[in-house]
Protein backbone atom coordinates (compact mmCIF):
# COMPACT_ATOMS: atom_id res chain seq x y z
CA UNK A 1 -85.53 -77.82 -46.12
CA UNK A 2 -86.25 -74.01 -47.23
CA UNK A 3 -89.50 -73.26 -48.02
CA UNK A 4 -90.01 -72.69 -51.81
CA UNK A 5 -90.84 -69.12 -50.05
CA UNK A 6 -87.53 -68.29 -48.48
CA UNK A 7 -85.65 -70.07 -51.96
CA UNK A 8 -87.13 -66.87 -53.79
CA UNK A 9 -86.35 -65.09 -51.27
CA UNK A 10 -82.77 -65.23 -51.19
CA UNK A 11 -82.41 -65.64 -54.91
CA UNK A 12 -83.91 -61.89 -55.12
CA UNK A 13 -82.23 -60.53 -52.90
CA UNK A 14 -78.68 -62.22 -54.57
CA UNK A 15 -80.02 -60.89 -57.74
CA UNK A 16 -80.20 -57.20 -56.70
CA UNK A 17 -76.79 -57.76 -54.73
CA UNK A 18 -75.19 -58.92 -57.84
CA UNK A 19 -76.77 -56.00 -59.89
CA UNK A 20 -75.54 -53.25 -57.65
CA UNK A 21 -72.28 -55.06 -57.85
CA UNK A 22 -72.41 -54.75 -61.45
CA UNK A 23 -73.51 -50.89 -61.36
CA UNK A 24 -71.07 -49.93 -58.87
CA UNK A 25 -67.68 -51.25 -60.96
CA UNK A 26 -69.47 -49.60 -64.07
CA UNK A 27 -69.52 -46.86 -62.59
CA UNK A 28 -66.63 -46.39 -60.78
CA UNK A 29 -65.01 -47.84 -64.10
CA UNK A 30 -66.39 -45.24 -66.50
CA UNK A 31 -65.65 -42.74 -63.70
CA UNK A 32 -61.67 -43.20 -63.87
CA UNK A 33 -61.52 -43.19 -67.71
CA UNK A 34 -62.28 -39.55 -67.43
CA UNK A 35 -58.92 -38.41 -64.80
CA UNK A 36 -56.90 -41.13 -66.69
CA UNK A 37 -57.51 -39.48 -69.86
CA UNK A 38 -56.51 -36.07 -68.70
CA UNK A 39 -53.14 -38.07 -67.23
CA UNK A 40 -52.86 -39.68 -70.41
CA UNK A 41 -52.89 -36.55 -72.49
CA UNK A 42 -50.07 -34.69 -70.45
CA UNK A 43 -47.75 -37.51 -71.04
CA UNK A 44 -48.11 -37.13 -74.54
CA UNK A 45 -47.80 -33.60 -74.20
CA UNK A 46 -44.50 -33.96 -72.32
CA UNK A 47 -43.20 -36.74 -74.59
CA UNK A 48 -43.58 -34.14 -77.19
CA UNK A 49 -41.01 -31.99 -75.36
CA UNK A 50 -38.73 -35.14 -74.34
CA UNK A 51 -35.42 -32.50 -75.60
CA UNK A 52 -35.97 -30.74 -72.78
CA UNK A 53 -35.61 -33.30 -70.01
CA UNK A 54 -32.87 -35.15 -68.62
CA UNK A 55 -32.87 -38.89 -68.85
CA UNK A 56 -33.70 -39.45 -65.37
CA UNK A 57 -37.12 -37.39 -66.09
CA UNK A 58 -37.78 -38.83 -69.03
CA UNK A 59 -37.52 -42.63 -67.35
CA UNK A 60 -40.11 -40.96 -64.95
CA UNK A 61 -42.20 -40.11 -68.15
CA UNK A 62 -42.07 -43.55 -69.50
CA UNK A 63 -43.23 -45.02 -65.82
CA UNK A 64 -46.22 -42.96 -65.29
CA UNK A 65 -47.10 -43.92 -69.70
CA UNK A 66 -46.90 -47.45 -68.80
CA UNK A 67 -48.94 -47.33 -65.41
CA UNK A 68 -52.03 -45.09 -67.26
CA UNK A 69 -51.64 -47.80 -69.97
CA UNK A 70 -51.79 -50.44 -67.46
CA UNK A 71 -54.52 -48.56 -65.28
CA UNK A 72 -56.67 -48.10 -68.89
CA UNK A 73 -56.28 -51.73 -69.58
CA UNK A 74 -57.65 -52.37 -66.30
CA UNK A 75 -60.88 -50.66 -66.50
CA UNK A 76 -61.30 -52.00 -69.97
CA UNK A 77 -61.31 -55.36 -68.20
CA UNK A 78 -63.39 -54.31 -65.51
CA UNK A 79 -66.07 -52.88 -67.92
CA UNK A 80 -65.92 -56.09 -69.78
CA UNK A 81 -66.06 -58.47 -66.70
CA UNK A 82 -69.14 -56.32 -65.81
CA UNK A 83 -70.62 -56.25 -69.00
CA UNK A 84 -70.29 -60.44 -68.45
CA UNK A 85 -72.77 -60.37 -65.92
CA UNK A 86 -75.43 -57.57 -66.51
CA UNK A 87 -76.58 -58.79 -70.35
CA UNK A 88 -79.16 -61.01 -70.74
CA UNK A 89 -79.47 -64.31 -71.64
CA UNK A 90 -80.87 -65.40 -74.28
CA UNK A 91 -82.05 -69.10 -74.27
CA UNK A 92 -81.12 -71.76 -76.87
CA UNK A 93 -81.70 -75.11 -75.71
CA UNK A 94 -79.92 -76.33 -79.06
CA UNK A 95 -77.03 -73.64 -79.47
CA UNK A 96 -74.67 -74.48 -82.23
CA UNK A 97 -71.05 -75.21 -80.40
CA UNK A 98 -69.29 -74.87 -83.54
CA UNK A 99 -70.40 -72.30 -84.94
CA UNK A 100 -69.67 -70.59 -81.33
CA UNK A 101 -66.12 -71.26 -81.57
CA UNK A 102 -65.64 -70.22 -85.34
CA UNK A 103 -67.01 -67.25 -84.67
CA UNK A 104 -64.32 -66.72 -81.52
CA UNK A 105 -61.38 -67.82 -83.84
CA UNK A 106 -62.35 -65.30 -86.35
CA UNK A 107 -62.29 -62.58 -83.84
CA UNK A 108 -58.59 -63.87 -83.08
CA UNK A 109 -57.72 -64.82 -86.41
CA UNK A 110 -54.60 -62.17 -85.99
CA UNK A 111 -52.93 -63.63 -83.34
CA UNK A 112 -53.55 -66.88 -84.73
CA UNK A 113 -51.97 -66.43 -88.11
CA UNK A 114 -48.59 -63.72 -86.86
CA UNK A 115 -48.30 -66.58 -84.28
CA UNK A 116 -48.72 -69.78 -86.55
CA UNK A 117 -50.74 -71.22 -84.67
CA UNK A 118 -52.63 -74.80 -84.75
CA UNK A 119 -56.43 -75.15 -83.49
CA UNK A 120 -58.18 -78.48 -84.11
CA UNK A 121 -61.67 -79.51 -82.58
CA UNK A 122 -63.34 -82.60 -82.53
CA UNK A 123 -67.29 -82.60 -83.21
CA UNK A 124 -69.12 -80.32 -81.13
CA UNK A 125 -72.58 -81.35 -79.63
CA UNK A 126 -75.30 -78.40 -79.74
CA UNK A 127 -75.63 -77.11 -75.78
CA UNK A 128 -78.34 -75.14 -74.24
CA UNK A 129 -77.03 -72.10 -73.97
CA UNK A 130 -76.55 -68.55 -74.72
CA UNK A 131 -74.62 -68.48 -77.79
CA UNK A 132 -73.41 -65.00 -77.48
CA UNK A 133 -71.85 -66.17 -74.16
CA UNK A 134 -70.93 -69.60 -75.38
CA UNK A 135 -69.00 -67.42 -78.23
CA UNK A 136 -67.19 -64.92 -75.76
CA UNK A 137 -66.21 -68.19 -73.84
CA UNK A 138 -64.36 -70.06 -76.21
CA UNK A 139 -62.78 -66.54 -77.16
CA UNK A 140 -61.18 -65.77 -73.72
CA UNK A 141 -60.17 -69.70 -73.41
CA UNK A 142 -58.23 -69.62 -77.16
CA UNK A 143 -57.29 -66.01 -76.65
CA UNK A 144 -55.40 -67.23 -72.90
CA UNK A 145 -54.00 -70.42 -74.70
CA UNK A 146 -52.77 -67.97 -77.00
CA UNK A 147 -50.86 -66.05 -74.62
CA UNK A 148 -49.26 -68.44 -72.31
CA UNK A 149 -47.62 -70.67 -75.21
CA UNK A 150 -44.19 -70.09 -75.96
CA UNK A 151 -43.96 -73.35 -78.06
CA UNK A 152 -43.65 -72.71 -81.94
CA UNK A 153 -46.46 -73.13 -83.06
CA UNK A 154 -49.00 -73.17 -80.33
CA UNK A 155 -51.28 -75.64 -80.48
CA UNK A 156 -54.75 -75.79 -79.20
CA UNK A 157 -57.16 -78.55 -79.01
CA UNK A 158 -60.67 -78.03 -78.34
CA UNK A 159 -62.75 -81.70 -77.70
CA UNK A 160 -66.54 -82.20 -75.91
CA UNK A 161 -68.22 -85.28 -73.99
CA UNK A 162 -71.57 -85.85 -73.10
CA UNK A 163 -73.01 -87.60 -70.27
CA UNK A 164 -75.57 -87.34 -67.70
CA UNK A 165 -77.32 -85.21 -69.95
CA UNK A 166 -74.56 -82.48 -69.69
CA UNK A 167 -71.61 -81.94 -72.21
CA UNK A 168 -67.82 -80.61 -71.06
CA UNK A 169 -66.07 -79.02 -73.10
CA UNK A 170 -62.24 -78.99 -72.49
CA UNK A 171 -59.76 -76.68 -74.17
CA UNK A 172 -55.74 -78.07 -74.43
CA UNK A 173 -53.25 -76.41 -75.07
CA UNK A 174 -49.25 -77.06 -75.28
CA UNK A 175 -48.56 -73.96 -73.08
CA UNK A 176 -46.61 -73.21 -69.74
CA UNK A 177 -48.93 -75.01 -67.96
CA UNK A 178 -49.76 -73.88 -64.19
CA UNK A 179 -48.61 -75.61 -60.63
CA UNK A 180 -51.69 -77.60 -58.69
CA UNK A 181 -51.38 -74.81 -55.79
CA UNK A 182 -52.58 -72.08 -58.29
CA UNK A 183 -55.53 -73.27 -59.75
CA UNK A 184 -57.97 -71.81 -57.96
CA UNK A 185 -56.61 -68.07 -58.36
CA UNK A 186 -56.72 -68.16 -61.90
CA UNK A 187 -60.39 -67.51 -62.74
CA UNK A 188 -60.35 -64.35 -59.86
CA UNK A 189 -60.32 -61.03 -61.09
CA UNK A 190 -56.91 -59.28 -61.76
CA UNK A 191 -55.00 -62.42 -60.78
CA UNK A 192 -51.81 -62.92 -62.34
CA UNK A 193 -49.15 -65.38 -61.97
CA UNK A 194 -46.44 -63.57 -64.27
CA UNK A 195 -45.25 -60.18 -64.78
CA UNK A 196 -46.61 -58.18 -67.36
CA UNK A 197 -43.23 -58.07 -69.41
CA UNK A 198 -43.53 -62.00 -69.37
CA UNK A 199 -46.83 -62.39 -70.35
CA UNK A 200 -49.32 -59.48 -71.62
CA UNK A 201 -52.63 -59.00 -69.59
CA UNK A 202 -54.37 -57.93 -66.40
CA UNK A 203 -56.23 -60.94 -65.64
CA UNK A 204 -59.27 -60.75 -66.64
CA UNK A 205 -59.98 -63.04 -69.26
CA UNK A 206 -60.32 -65.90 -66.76
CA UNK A 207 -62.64 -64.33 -64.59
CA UNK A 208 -64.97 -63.62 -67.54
CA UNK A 209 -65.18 -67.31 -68.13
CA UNK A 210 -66.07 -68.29 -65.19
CA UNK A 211 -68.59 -65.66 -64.63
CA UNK A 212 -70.40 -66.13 -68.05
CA UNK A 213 -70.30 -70.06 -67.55
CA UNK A 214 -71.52 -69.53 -63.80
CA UNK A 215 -74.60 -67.09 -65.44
CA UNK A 216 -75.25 -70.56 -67.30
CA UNK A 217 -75.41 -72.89 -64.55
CA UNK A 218 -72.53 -74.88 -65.65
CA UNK A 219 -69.14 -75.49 -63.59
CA UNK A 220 -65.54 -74.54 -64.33
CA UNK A 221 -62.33 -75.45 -63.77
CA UNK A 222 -58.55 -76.52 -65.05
CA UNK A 223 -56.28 -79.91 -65.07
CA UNK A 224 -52.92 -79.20 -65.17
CA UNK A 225 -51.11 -81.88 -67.41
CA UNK A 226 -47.64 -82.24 -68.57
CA UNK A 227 -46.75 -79.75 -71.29
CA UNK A 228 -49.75 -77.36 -71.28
């Protein structure tokens, strides 16, 4: 067995790995905005001036909007995957589960109402955990059950279990679903099994999950079941 030694060892020297990791995509993230923005601004200049181009230029126009839109929501995600891994925890060995998740619905009480939506939750068992996280969680779980419904209304179910001194929490939804072979790629960064005109995203919502529950010692992971 490692010495107690070589544990800390390793576990500082994976700590200042993962914390250049996290300043390297900050910067590089906050970096782009700055080009993008400049790219961003000349579209809207041209679009402006749309009368003078022919409709082959102005489908060029609309490709290059849509990528700097697409390249912006990117770093968004990237800042926010990073920002998942560089705050803090703070420790609650009691943190209210509830009140965790009503604080993520109201944050998404938009799509919830223009989509009619249905979430139910059985009672929630306090966790130790960082409730902030805990919070951010459950909001990247109900917002992705959110997107990948097409049932009217969606409906999301939120339950918990105890045992062996841990609690799982489980999150069902009536959604598309997803085939055994792709459950792994899910909670990776930028991994998407849809096109963006099927389903809105970059992928990152997934990854945030598992890198906030990861910061928490806990484990991750998805069943696929028959309708959702």
């Amino acid at each position: 067995m490692a010495s107690e030694r070589e544990i800390q060892r390793l576990r500082s020297r994976l700590e200042r790995s993962e914390a250049e990791l996290q300043e390297l995509a900050y910067v590089v993230s906050h970096d782009l905005q700055a080009p993008l923005r400049t790219v961003s601004a000349f579209v809207e200049l041209m679009d402006d001036r749309q009368a003078l181009l022919d409709e082959e230029a102005r489908d060029f126009l609309e490709l290059i909007a849509d990528g700097a839109r697409h390249m912006q929501a990117m770093i968004e995600g990237l800042l926010a995957y990073s920002r998942a891994g560089s705050a803090p925890a703070s420790s609650d060995p009691s943190a209210h589960t509830e009140a965790a998740l009503l604080e993520a619905l109201g944050r998404l009480r938009s799509p919830i109402m223009n989509r009619g939506a249905q979430v139910e939750w059985t009672e929630l068992p306090p966790v130790a955990a960082d409730p902030e996280r805990l919070e951010e969680i459950f909001f990247q779980l109900v917002d992705n059950a959110l997107k990948f419904c097409t049932a009217a209304p969606p409906r999301i179910f939120v339950e918990a279990a105890v045992f062996d001194g841990r609690c799982r929490i489980r999150v069902r939804d009536n959604g598309i679903g997803i085939a055994g072979e792709h459950v792994t790629r899910i909670f990776r960064l930028f991994q998407r099994l849809h096109t963006q005109n099927e389903y809105p995203g970059v992928g990152v919502g997934l990854a945030i999950v598992a890198r906030l529950v990861g910061r928490m010692d806990g484990e991750w992971g998805v069943e696929p079941g028959e309708g959702g």
